[in-house]
PDB file of N, CA and C in Angstrom:
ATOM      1  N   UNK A   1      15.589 -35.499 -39.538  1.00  0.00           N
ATOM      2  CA  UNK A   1      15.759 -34.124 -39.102  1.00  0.00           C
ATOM      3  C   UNK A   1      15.771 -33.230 -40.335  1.00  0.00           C
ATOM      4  N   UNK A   2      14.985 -32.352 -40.312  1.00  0.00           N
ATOM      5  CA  UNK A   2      14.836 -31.317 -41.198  1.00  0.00           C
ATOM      6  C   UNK A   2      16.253 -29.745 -41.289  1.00  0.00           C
ATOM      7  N   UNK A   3      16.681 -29.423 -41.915  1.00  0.00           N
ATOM      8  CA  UNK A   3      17.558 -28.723 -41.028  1.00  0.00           C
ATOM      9  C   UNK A   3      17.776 -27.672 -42.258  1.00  0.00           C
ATOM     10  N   UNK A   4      17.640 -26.136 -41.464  1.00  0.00           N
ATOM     11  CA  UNK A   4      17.591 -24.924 -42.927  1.00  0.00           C
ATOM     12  C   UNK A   4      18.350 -23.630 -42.037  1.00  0.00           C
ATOM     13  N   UNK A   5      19.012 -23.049 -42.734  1.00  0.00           N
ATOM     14  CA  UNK A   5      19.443 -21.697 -41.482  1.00  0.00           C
ATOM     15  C   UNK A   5      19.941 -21.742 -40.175  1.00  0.00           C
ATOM     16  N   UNK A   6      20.457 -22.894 -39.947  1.00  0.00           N
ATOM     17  CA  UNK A   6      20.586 -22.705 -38.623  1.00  0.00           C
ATOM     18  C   UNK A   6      19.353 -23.398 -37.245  1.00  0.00           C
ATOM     19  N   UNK A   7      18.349 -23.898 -38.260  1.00  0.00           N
ATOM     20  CA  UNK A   7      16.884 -24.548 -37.614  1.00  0.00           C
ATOM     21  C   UNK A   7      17.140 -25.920 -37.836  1.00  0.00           C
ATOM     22  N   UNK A   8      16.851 -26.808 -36.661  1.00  0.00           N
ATOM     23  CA  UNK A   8      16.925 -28.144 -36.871  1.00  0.00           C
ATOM     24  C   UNK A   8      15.624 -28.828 -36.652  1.00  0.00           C
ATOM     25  N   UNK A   9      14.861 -29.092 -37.388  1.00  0.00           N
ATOM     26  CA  UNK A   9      13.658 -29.364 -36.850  1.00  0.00           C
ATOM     27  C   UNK A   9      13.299 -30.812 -36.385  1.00  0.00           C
ATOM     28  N   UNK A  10      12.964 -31.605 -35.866  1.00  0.00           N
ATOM     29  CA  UNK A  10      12.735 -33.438 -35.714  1.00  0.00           C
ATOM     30  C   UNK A  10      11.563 -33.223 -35.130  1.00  0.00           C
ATOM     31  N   UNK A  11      10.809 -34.379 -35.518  1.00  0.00           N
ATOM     32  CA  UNK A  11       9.145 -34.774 -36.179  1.00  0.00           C
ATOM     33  C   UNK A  11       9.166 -36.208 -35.574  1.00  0.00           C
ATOM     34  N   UNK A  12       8.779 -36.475 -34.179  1.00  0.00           N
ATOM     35  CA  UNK A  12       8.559 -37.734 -33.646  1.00  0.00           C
ATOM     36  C   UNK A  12       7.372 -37.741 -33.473  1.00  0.00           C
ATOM     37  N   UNK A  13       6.791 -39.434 -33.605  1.00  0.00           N
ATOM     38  CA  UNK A  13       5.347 -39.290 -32.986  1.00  0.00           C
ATOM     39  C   UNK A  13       5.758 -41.214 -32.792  1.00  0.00           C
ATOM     40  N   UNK A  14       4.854 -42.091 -31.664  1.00  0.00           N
ATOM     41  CA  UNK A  14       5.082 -43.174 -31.318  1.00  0.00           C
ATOM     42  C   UNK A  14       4.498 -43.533 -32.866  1.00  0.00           C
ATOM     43  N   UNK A  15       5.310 -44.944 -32.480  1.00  0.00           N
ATOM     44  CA  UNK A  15       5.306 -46.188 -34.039  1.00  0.00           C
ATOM     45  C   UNK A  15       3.782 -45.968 -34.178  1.00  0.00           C
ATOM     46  N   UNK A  16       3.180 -46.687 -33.570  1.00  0.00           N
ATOM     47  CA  UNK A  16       1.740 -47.149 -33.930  1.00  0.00           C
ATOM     48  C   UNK A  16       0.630 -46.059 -34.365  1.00  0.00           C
ATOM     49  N   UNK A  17       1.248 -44.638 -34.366  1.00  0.00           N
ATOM     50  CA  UNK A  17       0.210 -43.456 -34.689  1.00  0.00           C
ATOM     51  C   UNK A  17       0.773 -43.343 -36.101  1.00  0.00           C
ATOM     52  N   UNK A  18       1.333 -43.888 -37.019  1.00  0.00           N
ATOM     53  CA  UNK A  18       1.980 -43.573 -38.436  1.00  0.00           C
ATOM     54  C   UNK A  18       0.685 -44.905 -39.121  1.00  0.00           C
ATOM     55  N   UNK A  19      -0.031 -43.336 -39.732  1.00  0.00           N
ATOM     56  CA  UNK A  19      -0.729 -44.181 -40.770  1.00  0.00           C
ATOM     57  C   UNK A  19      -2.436 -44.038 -40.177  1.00  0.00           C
ATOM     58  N   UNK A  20      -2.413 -43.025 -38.817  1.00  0.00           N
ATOM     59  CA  UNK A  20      -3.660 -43.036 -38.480  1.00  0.00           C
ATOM     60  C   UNK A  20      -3.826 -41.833 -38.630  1.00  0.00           C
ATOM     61  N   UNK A  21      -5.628 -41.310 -38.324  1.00  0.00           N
ATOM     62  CA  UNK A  21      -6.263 -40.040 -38.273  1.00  0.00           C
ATOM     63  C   UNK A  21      -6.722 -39.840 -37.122  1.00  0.00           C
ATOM     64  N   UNK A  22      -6.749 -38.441 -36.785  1.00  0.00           N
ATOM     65  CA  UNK A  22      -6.787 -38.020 -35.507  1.00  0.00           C
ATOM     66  C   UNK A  22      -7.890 -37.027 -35.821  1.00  0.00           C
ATOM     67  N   UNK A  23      -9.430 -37.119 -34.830  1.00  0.00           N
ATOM     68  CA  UNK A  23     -10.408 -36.195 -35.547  1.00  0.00           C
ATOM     69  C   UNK A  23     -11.035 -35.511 -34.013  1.00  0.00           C
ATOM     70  N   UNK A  24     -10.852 -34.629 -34.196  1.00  0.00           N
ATOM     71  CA  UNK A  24     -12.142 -33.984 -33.171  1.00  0.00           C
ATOM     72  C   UNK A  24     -12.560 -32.590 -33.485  1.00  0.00           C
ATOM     73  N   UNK A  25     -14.098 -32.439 -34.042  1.00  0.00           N
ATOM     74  CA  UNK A  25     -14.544 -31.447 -33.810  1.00  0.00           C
ATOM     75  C   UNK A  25     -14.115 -31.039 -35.441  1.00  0.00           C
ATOM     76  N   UNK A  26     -13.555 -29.569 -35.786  1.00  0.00           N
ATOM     77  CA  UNK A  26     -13.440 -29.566 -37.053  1.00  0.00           C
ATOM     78  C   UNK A  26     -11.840 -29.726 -36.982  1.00  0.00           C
ATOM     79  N   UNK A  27     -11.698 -30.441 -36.517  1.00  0.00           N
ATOM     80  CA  UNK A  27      -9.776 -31.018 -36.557  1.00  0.00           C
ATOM     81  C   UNK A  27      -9.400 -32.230 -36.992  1.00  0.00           C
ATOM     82  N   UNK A  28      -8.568 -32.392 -37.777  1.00  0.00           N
ATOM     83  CA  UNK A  28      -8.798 -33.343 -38.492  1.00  0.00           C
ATOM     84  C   UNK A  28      -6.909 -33.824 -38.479  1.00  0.00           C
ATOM     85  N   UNK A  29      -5.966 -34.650 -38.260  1.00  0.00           N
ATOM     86  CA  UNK A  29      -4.900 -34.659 -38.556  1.00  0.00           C
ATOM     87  C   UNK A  29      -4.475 -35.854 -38.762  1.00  0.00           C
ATOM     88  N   UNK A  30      -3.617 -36.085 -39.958  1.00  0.00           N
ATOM     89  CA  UNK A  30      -3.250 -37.585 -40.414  1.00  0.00           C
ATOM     90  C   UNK A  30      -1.984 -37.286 -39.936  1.00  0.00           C
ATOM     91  N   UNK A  31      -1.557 -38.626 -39.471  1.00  0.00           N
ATOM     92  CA  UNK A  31      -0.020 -38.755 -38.953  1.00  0.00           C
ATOM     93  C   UNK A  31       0.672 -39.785 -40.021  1.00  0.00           C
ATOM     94  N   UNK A  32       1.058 -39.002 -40.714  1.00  0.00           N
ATOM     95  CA  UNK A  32       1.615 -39.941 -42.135  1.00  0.00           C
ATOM     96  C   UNK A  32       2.878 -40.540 -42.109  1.00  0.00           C
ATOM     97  N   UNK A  33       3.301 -41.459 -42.906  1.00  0.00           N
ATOM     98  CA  UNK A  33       4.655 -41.728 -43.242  1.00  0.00           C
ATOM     99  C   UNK A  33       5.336 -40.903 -43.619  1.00  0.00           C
ATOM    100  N   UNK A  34       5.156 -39.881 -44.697  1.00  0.00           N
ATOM    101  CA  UNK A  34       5.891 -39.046 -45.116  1.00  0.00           C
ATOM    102  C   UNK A  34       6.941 -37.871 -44.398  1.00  0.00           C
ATOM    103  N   UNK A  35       5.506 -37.921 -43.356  1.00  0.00           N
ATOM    104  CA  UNK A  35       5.708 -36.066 -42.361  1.00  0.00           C
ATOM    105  C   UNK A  35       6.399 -36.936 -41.047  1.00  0.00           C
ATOM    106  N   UNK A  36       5.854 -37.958 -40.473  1.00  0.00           N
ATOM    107  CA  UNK A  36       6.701 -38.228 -39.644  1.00  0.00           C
ATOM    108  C   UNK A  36       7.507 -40.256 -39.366  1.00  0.00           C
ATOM    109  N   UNK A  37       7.479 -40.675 -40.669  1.00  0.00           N
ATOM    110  CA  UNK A  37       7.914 -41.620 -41.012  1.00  0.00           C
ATOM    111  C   UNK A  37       9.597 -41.567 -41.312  1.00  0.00           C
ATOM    112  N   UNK A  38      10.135 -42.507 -41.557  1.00  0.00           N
ATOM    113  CA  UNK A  38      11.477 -42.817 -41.740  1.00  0.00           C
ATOM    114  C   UNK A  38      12.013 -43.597 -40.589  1.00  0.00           C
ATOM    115  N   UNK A  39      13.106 -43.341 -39.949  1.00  0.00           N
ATOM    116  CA  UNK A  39      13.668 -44.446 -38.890  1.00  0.00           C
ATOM    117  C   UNK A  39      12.645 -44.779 -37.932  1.00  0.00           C
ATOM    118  N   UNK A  40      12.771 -46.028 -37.390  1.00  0.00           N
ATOM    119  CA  UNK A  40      12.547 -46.333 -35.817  1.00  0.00           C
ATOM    120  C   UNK A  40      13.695 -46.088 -35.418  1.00  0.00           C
ATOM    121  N   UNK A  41      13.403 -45.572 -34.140  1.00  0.00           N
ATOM    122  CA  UNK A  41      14.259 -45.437 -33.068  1.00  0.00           C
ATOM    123  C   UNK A  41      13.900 -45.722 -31.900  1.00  0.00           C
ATOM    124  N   UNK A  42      14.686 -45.756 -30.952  1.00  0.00           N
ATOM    125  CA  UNK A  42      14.564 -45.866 -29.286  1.00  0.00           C
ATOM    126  C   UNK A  42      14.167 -44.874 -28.610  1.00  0.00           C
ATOM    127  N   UNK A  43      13.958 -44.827 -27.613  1.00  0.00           N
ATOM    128  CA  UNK A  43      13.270 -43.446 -26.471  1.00  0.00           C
ATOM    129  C   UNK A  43      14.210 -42.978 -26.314  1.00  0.00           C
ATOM    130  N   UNK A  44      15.205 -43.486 -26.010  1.00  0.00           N
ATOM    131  CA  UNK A  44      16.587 -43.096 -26.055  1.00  0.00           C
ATOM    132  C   UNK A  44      17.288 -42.076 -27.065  1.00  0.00           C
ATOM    133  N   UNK A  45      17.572 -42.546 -28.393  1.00  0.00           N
ATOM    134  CA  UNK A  45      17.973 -41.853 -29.235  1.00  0.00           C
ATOM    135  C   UNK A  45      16.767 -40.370 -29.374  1.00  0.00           C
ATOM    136  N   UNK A  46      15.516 -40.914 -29.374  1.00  0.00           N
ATOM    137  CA  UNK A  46      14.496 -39.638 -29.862  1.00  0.00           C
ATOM    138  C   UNK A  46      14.904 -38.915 -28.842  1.00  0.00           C
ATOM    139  N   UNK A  47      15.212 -38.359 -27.196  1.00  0.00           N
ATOM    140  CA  UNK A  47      15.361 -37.671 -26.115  1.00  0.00           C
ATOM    141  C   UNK A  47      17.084 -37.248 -27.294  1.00  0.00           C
ATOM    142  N   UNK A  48      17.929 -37.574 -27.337  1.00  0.00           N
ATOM    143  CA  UNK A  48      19.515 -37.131 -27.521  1.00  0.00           C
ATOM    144  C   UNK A  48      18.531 -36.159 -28.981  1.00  0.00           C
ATOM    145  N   UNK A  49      17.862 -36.968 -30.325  1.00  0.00           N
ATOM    146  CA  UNK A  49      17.341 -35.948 -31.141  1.00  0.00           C
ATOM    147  C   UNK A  49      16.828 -34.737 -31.062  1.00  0.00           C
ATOM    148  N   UNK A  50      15.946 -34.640 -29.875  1.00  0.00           N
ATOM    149  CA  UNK A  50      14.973 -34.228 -29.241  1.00  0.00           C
ATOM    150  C   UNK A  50      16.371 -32.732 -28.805  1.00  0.00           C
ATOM    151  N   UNK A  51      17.199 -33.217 -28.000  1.00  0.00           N
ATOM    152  CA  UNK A  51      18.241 -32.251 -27.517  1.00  0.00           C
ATOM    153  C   UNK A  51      18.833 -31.472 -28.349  1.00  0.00           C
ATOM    154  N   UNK A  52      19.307 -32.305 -29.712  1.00  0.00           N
ATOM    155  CA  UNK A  52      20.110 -31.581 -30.463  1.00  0.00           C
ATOM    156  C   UNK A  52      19.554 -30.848 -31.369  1.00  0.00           C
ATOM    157  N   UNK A  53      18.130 -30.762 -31.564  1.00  0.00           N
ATOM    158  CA  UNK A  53      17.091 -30.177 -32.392  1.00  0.00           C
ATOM    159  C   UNK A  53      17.073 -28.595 -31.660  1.00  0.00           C
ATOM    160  N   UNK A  54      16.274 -27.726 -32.701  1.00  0.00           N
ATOM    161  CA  UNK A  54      16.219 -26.545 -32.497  1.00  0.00           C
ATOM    162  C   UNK A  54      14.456 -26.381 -32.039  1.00  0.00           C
ATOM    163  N   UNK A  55      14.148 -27.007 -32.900  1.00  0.00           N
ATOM    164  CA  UNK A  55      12.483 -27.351 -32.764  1.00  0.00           C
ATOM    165  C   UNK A  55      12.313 -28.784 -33.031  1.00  0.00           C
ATOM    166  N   UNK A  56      10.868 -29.233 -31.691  1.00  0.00           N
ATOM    167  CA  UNK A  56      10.633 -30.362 -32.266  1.00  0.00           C
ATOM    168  C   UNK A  56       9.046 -30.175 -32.060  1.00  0.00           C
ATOM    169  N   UNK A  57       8.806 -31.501 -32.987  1.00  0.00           N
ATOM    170  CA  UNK A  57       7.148 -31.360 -33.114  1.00  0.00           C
ATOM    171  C   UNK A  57       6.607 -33.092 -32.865  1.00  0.00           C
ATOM    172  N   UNK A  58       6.095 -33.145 -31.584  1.00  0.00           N
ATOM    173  CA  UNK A  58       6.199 -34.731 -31.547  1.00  0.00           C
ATOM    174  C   UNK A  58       4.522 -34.928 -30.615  1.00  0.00           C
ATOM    175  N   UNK A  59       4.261 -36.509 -31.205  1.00  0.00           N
ATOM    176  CA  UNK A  59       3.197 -36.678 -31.103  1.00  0.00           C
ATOM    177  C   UNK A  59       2.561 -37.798 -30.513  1.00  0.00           C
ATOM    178  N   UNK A  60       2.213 -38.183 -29.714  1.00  0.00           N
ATOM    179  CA  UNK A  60       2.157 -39.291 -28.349  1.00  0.00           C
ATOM    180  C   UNK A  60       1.936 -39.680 -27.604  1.00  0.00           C
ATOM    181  N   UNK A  61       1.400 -40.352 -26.802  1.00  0.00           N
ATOM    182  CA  UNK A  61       1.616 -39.950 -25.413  1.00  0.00           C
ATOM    183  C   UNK A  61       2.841 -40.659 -24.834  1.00  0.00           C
ATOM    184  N   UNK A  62       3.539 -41.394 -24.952  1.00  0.00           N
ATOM    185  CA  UNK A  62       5.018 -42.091 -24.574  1.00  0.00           C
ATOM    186  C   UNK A  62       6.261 -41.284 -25.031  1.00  0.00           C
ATOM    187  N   UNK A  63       6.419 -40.958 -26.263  1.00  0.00           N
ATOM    188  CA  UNK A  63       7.533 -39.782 -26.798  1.00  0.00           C
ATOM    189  C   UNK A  63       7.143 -38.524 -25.816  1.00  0.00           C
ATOM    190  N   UNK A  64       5.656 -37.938 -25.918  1.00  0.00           N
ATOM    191  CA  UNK A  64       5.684 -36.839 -25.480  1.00  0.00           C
ATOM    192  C   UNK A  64       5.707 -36.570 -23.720  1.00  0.00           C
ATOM    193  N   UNK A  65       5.493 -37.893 -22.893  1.00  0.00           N
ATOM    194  CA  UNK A  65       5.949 -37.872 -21.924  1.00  0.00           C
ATOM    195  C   UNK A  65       6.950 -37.989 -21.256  1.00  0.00           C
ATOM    196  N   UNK A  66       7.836 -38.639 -21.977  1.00  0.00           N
ATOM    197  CA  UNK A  66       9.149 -38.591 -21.781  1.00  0.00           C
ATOM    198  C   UNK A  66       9.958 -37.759 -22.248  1.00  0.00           C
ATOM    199  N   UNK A  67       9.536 -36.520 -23.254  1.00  0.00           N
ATOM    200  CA  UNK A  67      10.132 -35.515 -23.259  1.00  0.00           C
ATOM    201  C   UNK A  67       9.549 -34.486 -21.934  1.00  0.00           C
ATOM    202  N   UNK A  68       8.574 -35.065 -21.484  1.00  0.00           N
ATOM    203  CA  UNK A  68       8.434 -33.952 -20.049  1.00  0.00           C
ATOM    204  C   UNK A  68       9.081 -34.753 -18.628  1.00  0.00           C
ATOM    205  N   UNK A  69       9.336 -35.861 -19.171  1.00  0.00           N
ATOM    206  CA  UNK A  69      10.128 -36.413 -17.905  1.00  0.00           C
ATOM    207  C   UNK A  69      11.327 -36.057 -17.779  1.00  0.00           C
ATOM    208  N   UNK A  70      11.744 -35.586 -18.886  1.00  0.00           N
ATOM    209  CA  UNK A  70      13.009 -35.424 -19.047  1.00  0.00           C
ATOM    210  C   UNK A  70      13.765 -33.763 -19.305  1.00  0.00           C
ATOM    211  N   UNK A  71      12.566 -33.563 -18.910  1.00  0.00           N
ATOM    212  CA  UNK A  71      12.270 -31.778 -18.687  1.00  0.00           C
ATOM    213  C   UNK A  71      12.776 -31.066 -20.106  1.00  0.00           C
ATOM    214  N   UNK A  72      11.971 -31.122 -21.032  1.00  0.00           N
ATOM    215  CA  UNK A  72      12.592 -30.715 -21.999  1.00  0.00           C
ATOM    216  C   UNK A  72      11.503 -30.145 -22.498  1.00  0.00           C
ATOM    217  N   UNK A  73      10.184 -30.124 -22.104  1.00  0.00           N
ATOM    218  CA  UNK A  73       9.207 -29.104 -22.062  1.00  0.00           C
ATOM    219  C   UNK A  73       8.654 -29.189 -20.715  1.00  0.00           C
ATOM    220  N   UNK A  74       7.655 -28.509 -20.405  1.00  0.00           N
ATOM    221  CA  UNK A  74       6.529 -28.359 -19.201  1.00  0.00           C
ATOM    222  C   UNK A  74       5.355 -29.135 -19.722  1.00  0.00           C
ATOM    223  N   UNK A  75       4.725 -29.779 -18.616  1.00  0.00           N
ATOM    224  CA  UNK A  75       3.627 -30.352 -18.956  1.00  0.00           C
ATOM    225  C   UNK A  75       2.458 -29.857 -19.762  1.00  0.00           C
ATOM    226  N   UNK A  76       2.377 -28.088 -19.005  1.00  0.00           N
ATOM    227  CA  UNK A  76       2.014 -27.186 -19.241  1.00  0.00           C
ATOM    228  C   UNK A  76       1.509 -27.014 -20.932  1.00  0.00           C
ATOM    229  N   UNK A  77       2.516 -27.260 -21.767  1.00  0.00           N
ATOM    230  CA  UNK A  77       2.407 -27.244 -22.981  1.00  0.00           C
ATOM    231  C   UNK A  77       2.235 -28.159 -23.577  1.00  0.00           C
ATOM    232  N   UNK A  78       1.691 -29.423 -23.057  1.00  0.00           N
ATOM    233  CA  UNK A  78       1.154 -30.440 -23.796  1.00  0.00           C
ATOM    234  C   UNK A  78      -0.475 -30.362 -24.290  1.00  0.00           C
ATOM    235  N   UNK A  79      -0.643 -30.490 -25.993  1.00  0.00           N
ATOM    236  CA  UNK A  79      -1.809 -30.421 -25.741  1.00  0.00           C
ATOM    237  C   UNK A  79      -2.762 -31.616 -26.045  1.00  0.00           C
ATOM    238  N   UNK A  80      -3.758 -31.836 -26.064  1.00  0.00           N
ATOM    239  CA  UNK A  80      -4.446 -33.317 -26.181  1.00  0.00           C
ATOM    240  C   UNK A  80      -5.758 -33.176 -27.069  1.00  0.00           C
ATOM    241  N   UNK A  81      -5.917 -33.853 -27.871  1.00  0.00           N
ATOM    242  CA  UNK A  81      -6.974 -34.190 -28.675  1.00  0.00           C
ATOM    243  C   UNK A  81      -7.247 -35.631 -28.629  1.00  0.00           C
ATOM    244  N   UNK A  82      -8.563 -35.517 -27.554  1.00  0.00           N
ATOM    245  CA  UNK A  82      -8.876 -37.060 -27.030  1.00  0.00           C
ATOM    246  C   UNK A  82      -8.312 -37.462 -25.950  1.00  0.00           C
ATOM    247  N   UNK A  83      -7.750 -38.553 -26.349  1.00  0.00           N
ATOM    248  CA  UNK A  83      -6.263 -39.429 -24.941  1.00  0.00           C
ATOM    249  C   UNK A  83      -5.282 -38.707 -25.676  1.00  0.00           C
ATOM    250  N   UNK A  84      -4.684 -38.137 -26.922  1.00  0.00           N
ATOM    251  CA  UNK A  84      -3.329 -38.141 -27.577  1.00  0.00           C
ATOM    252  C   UNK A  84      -2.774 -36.872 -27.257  1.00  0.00           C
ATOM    253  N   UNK A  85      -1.708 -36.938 -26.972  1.00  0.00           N
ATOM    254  CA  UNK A  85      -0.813 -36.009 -26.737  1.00  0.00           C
ATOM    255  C   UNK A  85       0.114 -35.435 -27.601  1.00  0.00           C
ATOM    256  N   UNK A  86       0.135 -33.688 -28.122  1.00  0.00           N
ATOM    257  CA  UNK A  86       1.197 -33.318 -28.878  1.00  0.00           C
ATOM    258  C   UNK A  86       1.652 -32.094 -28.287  1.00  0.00           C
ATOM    259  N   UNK A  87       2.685 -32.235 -28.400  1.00  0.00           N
ATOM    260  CA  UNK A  87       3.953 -30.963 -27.981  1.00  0.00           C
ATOM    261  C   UNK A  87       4.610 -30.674 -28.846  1.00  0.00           C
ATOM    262  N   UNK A  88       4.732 -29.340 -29.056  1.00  0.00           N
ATOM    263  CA  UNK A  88       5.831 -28.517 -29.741  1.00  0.00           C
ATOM    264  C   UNK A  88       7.066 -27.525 -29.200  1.00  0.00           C
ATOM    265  N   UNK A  89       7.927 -27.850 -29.466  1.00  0.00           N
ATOM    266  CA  UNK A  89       9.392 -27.369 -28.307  1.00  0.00           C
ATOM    267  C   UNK A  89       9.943 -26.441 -29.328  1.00  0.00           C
ATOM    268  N   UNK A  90      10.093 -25.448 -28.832  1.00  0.00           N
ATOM    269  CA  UNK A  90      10.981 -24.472 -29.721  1.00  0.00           C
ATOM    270  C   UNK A  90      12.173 -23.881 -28.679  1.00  0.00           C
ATOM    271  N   UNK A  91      13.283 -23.565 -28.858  1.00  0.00           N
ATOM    272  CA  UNK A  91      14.444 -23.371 -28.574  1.00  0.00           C
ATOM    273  C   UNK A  91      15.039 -22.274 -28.868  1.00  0.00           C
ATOM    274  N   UNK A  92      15.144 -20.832 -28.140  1.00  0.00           N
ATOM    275  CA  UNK A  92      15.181 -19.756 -28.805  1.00  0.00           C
ATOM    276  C   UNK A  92      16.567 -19.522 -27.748  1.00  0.00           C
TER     277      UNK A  92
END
C-alpha cells in the first residue's frame, strides 16, 4: 500500500500477470514486480485491502471480479484489453 496525505493507494493484479506484457493497438503495459509485486495474498485479504484503500488500481480478471462481486465497483467500470480486465476505484 502506497499511502501520502491522507491517500491510500493498493496495486493488485492476479499472481500469474507479474512479469507479463499486455499489448493492443498502440498500448502497451508491463505488469511488473516492482509496480505491482511484493506480497501474495488471498482474495480474501486483497477485498479487506481493497476496503481500507482510498484508491485502488487492480488488474485481472479474478481480483477484478471479485471486487465487482463484492460491489466495490460496477461492472460498468471495468475495462478490458483483450480477455484482461482492469479497474480503477477511487473513493471520494
Amino acid at each position: 500500500m502506497i499511502s501520502s496525505e491522507g491517500i491510500r493507494l493498493i496495486n493488485i493484479c492476479d499472481a500469474e500477470l507479474i512479469g507479463t506484457t499486455v499489448k493492443r493497438d498502440n498500448f502497451e503495459m508491463h505488469i511488473s514486480h516492482e509496480y505491482f509485486g511484493g506480497d501474495t495474498i488471498n482474495s480474501e485479504q486483497a477485498i479487506e485491502l481493497i476496503r481500507s484503500s482510498t484508491a485502488a488500481n487492480l488488474v485481472g480478471n479474478r481480483i477484478v471480479g471479485r471486487a465487482v462481486k463484492e460491489k466495490l465497483a460496477n461492472s460498468s467500470a471495468v475495462k478490458k484489453v483483450g480477455k484482461l480486465s482492469f479497474l480503477m476505484i477511487f473513493k471520494f
